[in-house]
Protein backbone atom coordinates (compact mmCIF):
# COMPACT_ATOMS: atom_id res chain seq x y z
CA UNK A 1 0.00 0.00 0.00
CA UNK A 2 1.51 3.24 -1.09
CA UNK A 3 0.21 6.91 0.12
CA UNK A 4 1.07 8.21 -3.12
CA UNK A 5 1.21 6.63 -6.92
CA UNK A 6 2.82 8.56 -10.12
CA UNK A 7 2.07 7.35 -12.92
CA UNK A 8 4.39 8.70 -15.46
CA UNK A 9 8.20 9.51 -14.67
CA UNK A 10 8.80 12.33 -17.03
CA UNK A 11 9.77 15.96 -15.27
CA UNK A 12 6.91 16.65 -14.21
CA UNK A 13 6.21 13.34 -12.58
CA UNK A 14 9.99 13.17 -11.23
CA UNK A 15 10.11 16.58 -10.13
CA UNK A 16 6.57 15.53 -8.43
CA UNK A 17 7.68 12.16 -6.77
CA UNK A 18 11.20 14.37 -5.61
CA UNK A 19 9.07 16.88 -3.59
CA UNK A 20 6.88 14.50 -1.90
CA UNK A 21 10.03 12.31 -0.75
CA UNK A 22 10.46 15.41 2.03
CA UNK A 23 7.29 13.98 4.00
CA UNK A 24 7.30 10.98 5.72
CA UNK A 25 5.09 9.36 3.03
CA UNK A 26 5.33 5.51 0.51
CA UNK A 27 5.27 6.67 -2.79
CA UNK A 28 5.74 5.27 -6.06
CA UNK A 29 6.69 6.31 -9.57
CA UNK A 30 5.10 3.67 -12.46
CA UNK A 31 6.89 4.05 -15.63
CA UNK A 32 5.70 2.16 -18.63
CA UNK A 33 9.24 2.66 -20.38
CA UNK A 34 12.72 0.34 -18.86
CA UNK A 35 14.32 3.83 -17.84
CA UNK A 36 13.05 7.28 -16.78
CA UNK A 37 13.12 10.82 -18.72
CA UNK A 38 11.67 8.31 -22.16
CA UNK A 39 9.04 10.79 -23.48
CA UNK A 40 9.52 14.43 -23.68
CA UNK A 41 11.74 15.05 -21.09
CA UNK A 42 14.27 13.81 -23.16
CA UNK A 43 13.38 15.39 -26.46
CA UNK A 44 13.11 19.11 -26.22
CA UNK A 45 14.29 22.31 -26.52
CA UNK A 46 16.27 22.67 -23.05
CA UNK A 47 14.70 25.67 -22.25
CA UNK A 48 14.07 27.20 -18.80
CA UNK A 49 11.80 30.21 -20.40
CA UNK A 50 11.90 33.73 -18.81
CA UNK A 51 7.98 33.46 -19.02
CA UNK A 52 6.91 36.36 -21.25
CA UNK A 53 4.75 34.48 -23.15
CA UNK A 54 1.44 32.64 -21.62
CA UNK A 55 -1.36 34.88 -21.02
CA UNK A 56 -1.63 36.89 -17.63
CA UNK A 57 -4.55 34.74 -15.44
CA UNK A 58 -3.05 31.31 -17.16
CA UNK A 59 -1.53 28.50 -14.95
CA UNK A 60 1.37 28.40 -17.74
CA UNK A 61 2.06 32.16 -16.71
CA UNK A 62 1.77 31.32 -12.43
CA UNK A 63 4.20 28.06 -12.76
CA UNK A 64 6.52 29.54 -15.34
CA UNK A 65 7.61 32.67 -13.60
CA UNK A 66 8.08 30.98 -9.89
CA UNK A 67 9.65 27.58 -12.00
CA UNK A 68 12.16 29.65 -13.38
CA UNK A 69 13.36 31.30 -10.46
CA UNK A 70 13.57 27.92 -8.51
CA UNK A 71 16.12 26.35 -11.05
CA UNK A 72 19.17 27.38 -10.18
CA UNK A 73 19.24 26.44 -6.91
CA UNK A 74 17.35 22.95 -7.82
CA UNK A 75 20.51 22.33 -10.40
CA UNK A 76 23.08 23.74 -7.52
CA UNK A 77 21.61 21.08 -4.97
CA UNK A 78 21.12 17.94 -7.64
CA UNK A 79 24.39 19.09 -9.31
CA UNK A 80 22.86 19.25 -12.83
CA UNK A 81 24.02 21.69 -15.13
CA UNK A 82 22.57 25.07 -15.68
CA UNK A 83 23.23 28.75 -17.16
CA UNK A 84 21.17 31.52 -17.02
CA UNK A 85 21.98 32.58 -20.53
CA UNK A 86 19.24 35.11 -21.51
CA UNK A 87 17.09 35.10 -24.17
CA UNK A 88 15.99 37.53 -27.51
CA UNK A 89 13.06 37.52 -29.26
CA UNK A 90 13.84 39.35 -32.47
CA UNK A 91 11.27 41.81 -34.47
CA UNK A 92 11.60 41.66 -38.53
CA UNK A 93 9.17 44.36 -39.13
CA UNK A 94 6.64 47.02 -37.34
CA UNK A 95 4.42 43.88 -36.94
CA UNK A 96 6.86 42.22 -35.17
CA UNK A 97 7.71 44.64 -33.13
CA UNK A 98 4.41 45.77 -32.16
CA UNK A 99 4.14 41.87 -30.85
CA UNK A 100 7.17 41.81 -28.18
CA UNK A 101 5.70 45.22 -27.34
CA UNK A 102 2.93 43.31 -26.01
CA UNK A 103 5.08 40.07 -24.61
CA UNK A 104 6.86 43.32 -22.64
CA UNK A 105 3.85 44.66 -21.01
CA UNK A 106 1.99 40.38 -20.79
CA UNK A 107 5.32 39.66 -19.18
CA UNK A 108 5.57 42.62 -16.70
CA UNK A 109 2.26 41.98 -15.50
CA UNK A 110 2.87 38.50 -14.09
CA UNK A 111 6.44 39.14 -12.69
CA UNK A 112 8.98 38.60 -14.99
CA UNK A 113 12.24 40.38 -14.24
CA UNK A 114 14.33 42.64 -15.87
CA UNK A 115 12.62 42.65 -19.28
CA UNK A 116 13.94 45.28 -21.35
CA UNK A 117 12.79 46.23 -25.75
CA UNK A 118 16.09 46.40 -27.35
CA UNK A 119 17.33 48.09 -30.83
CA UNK A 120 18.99 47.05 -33.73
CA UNK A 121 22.42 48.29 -32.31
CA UNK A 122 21.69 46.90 -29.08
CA UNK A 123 20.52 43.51 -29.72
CA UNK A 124 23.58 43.40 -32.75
CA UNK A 125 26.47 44.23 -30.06
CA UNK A 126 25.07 41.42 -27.96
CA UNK A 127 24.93 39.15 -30.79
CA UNK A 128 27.27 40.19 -33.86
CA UNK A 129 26.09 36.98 -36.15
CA UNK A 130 22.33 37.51 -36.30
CA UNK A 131 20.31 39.06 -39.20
CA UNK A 132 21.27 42.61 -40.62
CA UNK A 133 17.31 42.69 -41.11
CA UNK A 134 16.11 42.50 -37.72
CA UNK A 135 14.23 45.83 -36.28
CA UNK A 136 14.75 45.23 -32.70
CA UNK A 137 14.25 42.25 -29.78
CA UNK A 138 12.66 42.01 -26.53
CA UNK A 139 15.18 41.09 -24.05
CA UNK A 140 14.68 38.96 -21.32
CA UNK A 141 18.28 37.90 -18.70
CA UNK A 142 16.24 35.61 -16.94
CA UNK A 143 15.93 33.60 -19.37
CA UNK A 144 18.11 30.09 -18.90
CA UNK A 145 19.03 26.44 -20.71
CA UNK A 146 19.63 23.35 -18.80
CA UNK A 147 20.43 19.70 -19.29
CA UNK A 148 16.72 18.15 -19.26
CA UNK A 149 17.16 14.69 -19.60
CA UNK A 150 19.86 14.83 -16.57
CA UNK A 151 17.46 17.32 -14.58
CA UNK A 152 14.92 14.86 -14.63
CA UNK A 153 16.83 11.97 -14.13
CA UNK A 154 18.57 13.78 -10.85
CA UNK A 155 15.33 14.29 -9.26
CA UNK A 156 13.98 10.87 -9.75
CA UNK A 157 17.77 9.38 -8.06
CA UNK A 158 17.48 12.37 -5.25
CA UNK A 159 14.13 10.87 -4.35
CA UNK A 160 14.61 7.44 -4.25
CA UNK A 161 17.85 8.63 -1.99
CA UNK A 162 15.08 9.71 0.28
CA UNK A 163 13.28 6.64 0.28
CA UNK A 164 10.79 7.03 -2.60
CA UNK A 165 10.00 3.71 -5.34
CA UNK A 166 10.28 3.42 -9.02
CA UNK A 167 8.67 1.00 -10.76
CA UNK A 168 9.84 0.53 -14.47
CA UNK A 169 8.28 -1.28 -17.45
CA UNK A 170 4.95 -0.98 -14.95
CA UNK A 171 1.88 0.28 -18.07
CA UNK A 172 -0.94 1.43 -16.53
CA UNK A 173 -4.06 -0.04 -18.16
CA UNK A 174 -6.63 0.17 -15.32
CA UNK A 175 -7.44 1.95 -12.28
CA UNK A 176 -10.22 1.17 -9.88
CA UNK A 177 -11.27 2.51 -6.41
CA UNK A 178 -13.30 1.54 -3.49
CA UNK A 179 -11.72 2.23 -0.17
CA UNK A 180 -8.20 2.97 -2.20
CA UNK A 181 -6.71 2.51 -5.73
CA UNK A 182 -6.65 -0.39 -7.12
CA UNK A 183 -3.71 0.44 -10.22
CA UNK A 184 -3.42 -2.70 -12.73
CA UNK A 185 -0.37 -2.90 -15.11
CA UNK A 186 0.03 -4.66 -18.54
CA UNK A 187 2.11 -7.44 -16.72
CA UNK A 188 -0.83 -8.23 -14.29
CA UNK A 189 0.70 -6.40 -11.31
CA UNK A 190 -1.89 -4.49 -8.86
CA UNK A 191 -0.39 -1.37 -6.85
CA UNK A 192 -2.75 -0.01 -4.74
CA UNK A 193 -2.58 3.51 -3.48
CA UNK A 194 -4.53 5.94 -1.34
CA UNK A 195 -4.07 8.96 -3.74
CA UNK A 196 -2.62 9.22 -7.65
CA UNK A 197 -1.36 11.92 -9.48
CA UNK A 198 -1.10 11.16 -13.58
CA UNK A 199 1.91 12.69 -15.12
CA UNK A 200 1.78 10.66 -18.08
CA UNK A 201 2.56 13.03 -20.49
CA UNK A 202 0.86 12.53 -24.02
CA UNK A 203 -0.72 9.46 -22.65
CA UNK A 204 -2.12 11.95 -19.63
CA UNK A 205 -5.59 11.72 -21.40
CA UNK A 206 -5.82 7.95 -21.91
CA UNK A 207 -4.69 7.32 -17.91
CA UNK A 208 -7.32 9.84 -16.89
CA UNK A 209 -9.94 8.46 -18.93
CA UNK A 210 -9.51 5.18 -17.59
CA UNK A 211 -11.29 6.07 -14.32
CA UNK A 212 -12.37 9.72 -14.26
CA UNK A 213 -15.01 11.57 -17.09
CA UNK A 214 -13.33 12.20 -20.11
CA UNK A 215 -12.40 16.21 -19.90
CA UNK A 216 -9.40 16.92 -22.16
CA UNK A 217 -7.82 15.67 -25.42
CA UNK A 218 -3.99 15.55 -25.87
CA UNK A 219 -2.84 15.79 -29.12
CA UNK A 220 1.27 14.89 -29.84
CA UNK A 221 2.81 17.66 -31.46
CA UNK A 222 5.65 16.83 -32.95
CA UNK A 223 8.79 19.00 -33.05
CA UNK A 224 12.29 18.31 -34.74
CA UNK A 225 15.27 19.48 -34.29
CA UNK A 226 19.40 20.33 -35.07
CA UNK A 227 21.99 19.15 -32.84
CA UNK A 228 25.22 21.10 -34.24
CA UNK A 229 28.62 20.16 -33.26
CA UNK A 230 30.67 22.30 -30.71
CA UNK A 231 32.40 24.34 -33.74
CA UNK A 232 29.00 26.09 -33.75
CA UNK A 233 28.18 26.57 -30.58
CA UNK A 234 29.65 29.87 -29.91
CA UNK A 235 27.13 31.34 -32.84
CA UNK A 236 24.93 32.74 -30.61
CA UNK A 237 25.41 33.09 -26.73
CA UNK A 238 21.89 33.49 -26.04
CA UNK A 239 18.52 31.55 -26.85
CA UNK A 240 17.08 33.38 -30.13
CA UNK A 241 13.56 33.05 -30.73
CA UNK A 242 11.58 34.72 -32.97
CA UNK A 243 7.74 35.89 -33.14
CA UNK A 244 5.59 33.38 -31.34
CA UNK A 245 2.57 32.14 -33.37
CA UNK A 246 -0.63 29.85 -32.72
CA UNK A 247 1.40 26.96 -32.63
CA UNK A 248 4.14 27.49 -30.35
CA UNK A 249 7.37 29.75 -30.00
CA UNK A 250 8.80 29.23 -33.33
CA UNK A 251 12.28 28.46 -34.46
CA UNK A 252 14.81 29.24 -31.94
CA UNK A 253 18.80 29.04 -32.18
CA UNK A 254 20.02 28.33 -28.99
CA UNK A 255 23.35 27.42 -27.23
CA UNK A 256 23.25 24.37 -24.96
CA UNK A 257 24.83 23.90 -21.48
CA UNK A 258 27.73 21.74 -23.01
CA UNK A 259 28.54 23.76 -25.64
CA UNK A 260 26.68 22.68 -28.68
CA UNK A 261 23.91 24.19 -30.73
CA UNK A 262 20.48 23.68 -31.23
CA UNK A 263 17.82 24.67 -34.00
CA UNK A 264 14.37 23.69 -34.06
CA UNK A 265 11.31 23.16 -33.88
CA UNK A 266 9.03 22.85 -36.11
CA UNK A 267 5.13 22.06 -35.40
CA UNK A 268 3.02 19.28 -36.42
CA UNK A 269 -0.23 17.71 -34.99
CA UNK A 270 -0.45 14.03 -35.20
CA UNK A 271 -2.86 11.11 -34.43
CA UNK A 272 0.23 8.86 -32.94
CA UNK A 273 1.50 9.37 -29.37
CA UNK A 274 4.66 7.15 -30.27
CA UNK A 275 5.87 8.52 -33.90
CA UNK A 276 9.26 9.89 -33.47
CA UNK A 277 10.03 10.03 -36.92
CA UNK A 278 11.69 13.01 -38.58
CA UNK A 279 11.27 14.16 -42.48
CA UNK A 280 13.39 15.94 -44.80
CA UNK A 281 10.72 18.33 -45.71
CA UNK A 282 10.15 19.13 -41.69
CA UNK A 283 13.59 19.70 -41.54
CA UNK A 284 14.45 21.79 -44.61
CA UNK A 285 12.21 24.02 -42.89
CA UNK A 286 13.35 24.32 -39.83
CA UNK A 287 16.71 25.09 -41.42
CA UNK A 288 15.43 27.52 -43.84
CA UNK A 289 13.43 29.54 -40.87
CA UNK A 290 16.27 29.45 -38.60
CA UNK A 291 18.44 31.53 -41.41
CA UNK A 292 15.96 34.38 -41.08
CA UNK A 293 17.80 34.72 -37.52
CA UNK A 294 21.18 34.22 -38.59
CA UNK A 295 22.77 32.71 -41.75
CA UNK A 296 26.03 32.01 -39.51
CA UNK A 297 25.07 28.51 -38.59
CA UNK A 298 27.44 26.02 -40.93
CA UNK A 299 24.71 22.94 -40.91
CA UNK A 300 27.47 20.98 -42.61
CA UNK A 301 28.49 20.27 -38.75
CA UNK A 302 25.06 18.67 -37.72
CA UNK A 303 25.44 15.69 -35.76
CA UNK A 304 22.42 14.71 -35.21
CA UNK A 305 18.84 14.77 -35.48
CA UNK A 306 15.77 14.22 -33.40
CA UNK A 307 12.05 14.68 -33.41
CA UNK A 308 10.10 14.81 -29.97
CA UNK A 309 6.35 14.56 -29.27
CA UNK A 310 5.09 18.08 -27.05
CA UNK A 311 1.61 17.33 -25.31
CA UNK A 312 -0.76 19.86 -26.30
CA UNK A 313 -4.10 20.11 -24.43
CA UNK A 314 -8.00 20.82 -25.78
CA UNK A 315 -7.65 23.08 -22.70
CA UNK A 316 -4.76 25.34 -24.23
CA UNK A 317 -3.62 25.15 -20.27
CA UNK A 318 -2.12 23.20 -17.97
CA UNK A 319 -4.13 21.11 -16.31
CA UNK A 320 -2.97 20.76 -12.55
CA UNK A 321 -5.86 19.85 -10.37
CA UNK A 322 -8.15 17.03 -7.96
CA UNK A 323 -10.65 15.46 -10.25
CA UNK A 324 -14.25 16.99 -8.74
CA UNK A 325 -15.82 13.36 -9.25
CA UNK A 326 -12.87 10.79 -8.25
CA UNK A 327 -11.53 11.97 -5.19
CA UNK A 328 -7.97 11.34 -4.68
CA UNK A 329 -6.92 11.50 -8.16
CA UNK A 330 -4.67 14.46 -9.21
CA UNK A 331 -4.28 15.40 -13.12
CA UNK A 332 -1.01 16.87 -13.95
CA UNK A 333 -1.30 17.38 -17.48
CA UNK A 334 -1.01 18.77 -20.72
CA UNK A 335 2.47 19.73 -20.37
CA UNK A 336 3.34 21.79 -23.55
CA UNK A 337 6.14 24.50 -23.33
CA UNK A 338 6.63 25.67 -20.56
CA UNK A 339 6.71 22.63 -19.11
CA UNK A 340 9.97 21.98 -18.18
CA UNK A 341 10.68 25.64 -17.01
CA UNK A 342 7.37 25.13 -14.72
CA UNK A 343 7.74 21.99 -13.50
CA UNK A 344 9.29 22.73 -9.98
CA UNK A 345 6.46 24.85 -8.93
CA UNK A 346 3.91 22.49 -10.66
CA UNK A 347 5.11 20.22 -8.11
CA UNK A 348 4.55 22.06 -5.00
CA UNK A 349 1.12 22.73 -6.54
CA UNK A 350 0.28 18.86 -6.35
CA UNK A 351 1.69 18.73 -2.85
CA UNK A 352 -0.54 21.24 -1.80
CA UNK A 353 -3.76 19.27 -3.99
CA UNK A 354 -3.06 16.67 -2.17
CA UNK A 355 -2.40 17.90 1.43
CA UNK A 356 -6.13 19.71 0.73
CA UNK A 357 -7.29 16.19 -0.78
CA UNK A 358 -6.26 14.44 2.88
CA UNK A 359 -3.01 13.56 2.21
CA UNK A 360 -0.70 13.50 5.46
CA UNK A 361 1.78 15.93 5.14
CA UNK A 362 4.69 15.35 8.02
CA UNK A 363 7.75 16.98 6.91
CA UNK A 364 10.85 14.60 7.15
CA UNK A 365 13.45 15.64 9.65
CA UNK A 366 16.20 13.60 7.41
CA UNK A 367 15.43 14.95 3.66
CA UNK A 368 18.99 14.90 1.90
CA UNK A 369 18.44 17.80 -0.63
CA UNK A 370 22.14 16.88 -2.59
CA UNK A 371 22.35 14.56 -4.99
CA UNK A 372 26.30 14.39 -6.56
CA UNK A 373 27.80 13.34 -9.48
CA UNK A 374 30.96 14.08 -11.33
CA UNK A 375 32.11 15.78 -13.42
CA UNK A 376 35.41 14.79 -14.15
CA UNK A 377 36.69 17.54 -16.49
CA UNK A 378 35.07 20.34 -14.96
CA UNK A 379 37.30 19.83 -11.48
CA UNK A 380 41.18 21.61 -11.16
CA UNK A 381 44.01 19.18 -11.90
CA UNK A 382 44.53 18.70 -7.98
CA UNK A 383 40.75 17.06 -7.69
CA UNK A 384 41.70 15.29 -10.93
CA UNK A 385 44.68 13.89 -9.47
CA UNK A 386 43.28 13.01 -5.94
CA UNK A 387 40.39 11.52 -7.35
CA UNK A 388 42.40 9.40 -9.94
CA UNK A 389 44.71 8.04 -6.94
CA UNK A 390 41.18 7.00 -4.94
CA UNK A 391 39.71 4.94 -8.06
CA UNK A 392 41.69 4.53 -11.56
CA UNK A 393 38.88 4.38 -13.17
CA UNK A 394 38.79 7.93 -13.37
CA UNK A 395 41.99 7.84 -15.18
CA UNK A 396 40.54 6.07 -17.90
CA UNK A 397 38.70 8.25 -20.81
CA UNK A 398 36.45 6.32 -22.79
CA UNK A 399 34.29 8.95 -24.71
CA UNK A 400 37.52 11.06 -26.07
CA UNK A 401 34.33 13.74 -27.64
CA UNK A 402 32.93 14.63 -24.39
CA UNK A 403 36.19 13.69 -21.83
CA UNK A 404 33.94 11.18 -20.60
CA UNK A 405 35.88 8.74 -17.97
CA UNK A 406 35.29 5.25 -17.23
CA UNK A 407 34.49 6.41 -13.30
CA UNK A 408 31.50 8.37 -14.39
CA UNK A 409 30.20 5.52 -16.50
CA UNK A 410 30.32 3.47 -13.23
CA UNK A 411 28.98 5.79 -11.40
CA UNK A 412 26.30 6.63 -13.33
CA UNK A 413 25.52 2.55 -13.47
CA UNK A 414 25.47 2.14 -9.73
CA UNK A 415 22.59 5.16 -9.36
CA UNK A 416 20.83 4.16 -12.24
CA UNK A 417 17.21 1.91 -11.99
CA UNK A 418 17.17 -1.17 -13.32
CA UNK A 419 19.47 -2.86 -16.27
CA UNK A 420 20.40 1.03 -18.23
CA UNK A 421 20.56 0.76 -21.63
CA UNK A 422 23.72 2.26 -23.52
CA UNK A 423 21.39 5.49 -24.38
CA UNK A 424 20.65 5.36 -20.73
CA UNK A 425 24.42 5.72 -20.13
CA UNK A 426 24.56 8.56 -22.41
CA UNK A 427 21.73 10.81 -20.94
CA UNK A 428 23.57 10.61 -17.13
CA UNK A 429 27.06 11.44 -18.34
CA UNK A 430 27.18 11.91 -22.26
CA UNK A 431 29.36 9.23 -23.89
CA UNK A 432 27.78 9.14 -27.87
CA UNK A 433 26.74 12.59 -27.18
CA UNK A 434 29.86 14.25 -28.94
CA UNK A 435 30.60 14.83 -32.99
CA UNK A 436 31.00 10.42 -33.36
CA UNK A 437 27.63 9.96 -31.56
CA UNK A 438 29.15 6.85 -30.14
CA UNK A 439 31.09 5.46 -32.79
CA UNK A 440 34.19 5.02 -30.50
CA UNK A 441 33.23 5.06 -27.50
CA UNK A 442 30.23 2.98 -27.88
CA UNK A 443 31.93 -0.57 -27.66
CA UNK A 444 33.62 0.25 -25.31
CA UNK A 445 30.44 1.43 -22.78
CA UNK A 446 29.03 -1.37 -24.36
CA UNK A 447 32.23 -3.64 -22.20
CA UNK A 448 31.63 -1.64 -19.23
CA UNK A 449 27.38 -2.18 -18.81
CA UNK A 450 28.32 -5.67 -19.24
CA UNK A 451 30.90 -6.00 -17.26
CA UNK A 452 28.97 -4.15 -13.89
CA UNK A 453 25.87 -5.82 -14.37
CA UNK A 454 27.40 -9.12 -15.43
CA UNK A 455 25.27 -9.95 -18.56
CA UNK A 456 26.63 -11.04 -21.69
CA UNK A 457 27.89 -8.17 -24.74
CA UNK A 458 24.62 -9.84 -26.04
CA UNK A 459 22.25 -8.49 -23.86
CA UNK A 460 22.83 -4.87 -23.90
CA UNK A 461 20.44 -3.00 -25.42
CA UNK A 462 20.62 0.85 -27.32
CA UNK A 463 17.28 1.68 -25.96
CA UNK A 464 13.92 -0.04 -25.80
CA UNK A 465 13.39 -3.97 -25.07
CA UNK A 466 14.84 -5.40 -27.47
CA UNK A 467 17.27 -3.17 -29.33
CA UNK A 468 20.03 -5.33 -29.30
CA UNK A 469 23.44 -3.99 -30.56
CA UNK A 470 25.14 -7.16 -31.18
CA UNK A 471 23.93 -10.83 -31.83
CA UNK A 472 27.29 -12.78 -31.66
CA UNK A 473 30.83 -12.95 -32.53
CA UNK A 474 31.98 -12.75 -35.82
CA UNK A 475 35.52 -14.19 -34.99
C-alpha cells in the first residue's frame, strides 16, 4: 500500500515524486518505459523560459515565472548543469515589433524580471552573427538552458535517496477505487494507493480516462530538431527566438549547457502518441526559418537529429488539479512548453492538492536535498589527481568527444534503476553525445554495462526492449 502513486516519470512526474520524498510518506513512480526521462523530457528544446509568453490569469504564466526562479538552486543542490543565458526575441518588421511590445507589457504583468525592448544596435552588439534585417528584440536575462534529460533523471535518483520507489516497465491499463486505488499494469501487477497523481505526459488523457469523465484531449505535437557540433556553438550566446505564433514559439537558435547548438522546432499535430520520426521536408524548414535569424550557422556540422512529441491540451492550459468526481486522483497534465521551465512549482502545486485532498503531510526531519555526481573535467588538476589516486577508473577516458571517464560511466551505473541501456548511459554522463555519436566510445560502454551488471555483450540493449546492438561474434 503506497500513500502516493505517479504514474508517469517524465519531469513533471519526477520533479513531483522528488518533492513529496520530504514527507514521511510511501510513494511510487510507475513508468511504462525500462528507464526514466523516455518521453519528452528527453526530447526538447532545453529551455528554462523567462515566461513572457502565456497569457496573464493562465496557470502556464503562475508556474513559469516561480519555476524559473527555482532552477538554479534545484541544479546547484542535484548538481545538474545550468546557465542563465538570456534570451531575444527578435522583431523583422513594425508587426513584429508591435508583438514583443505586447510580450513586454503580458510579461511585466505576471512578474517577470528585468525585461527590457532592445534596438537594432543593441541587440547586434550582444549578438554580432544575427540578421542585418532584424528591427529590434525584446530582451529577457532571466531567461536560462539546462540539461533536461539529466534534470529529470537527478530528481527521480534524489528521491529514491530519500526513500521514494520506481517501478519501471509498470503500463498502466486500469485503475479502480473503493476504499483505495486499485492500479493494474500490462504485466498483471496491482499497486494499490490511497491517492494518484497522472503525469503521463501525451498518454495523460488515456490514464485519466480510464477512471475519471473524459475532460481533455492531448494531441502529440511533434517537433524536430538540429543538434550542431561544438564548432558552432559559440554562434549565438543566447537563446534566439523569434515571433511566437498559434502553434508554439517558433524556431529558436540556442546554445546548450555543453557547448553545442540547437535549432528547431518545427510544429506538427499528429494522431500517434509514439511517432518519433523526422522528415526531410520538416527539416528543410526548420533550417530555412532558422536563417531568417542568422545565416552564420554552418549545418554541414550537424550531428544529429531528433524529433520529440510536445503534449498539447483541448484546454490550451495546464491542467494541474483534484478530479471533482474521483476523489484522490490528481491530473497533472497537458504539459506543452513551458513545461519543463514550470515543472518545480507544478510540483509544490500537487503537494498542496493533495495535502487539501487528505493527504498526510509530516515533513521529514532527514530529507537529503544533494544529490552528486561528477564531473570529471570540470574539477582543477589537484581534484583530478586526488580523485584518480582514490579509483583509476577515473583515469581512464572512454568517450575522447565529451572527456567522458570510465568512473563516471560506473557511477552513473550504480545510481541508475534497473538494467540502463547504452542510451541510458549517455543521458547521465554523455558518452555518444559528442561529434562520433558513439562510434568510439560505444563498444567500449558497451564492455563496461556488461561488465557491472554481469550480462553477456549480447544483452545490452541501445534503448527499448529489445534493441540489441550485437547478436554474436563474428571471430
Amino acid at each position: 500500500m503506497y500513500d502516493v502513486a505517479i504514474i508517469g516519470a517524465g519531469v513533471i512526474g519526477c520533479s513531483i515524486f522528488r518533492e513529496l520524498t520530504k514527507y514521511n510518506l510511501k510513494v511510487v513512480v510507475l513508468e511504462k518505459e525500462k528507464d526514466v526521462s523516455m518521453g519528452t523530457s528527453k526530447a526538447n528544446s532545453a529551455i528554462v523560459h523567462a515566461g513572457y509568453d502565456p497569457k496573464e490569469g493562465t496557470l502556464m504564466a503562475k508556474y513559469n515565472v516561480k519555476g524559473n526562479e527555482m532552477f538554479e538552486a534545484l541544479c546547484r543542490e542535484l548538481s545538474v548543469p545550468f546557465k542563465r543565458n538570456g534570451s531575444l526575441v527578435l522583431a523583422f518588421n513594425e508587426e513584429d515589433m508591435e508583438t514583443i511590445k505586447k510580450l513586454y507589457e503580458n510579461g511585466t504583468k505576471i512578474g517577470v524580471k528585468n525585461l527590457k525592448i532592445l534596438a537594432k544596435e543593441e541587440v547586434l552588439k550582444m549578438e554580432p552573427n544575427l540578421s542585418e534585417e532584424i528591427k529590434g528584440a525584446l530582451y529577457a536575462p532571466t531567461g536560462g538552458i539546462v540539461g533536461p534529460f539529466e534534470y529529470t533523471i537527478a530528481l527521480a535518483e534524489n528521491a529514491v535517496q530519500n526513500g521514494g520507489e520506481i517501478k519501471l516497465k509498470k503500463e498502466v491499463v486500469s485503475i479502480e477505487k473503493k476504499d483505495v486505488f486499485k492500479i493494474g499494469t500490462r504485466d498483471g501487477d496491482i499497486i494499490e494507493a490511497r491517492f494518484i497523481v497522472n503525469a503521463a505526459g501525451v498518454y495523460a488523457d488515456k490514464i485519466h480516462n480510464l477512471i475519471c469523465r473524459e475532460s481533455f484531449k492531448i494531441t502529440p505535437r511533434s517537433g524536430e530538431y538540429f543538434v550542431m557540433d561544438k564548432s558552432q556553438g559559440k554562434v549565438v550566446s543566447h537563446t534566439i527566438f523569434q515571433c511566437p505564433s498559434k502553434l508554439g514559439k517558433g524556431i529558436l537558435v540556442t546554445p546548450t549547457v555543453h557547448g553545442n547548438l540547437l535549432v528547431g522546432p518545427d510544429a506538427r499535430d499528429i494522431e500517434d502518441k509514439e511517432d518519433l520520426g523526422t522528415e526531410a521536408k520538416g527539416l528543410d524548414a526548420v533550417r530555412e526559418a532558422s536563417m531568417r535569424s542568422t545565416k552564420k550557422i554552418n549545418f554541414r556540422e550537424t550531428i544529429r537529429n531528433f524529433a520529440g512529441l510536445r503534449a498539447n491540451p483541448s484546454t490550451e492550459d495546464f491542467i494541474v488539479e483534484e478530479n471533482d468526481e474521483v476523489k484522490g486522483f490528481v491530473d497533472a497534465a497537458g504539459m506543452k512548453s513551458p513545461g519543463l521551465s514550470s515543472a518545480p512549482a507544478i510540483a509544490l502545486d500537487v503537494v498542496k492538492i493533495l495535502g487539501e485532498a487528505g493527504c498526510t503531510l509530516d515533513k521529514k526531519e532527514n530529507f537529503e536535498a544533494k544529490r552528486e555526481q561528477i564531473h570529471f573535467m570540470e574539477l582543477s588538476a589537484e581534484e583530478k589527481a586526488k580523485l584518480i589516486k582514490e579509483d583509476p577508473k577515473y583515469g581512464r577516458i572512454i568517450c575522447r568527444c565529451e572527456s567522458i571517464t570510465e568512473g563516471e560511466i560506473v557511477a552513473a551505473i550504480k545510481r541508475g534503476f534497473g538494467v540502463l541501456s547504452l542510451d541510458g548511459i549517455k543521458r547521465r554522463c554523455r558518452p555518444g553525445m559528442g561529434r562520433c555519436q558513439g562510434g568510439f566510445c560505444g563498444p567500449r560502454v558497451q564492455e563496461i554495462i556488461a561488465r557491472e551488471y554481469n550480462i553477456p555483450l549480447e544483452s545490452v540493449e541501445l534503448e527499448k526492449d529489445g534493441s540489441y546492438i550485437l547478436v554474436g561474434k563474428t571471430k
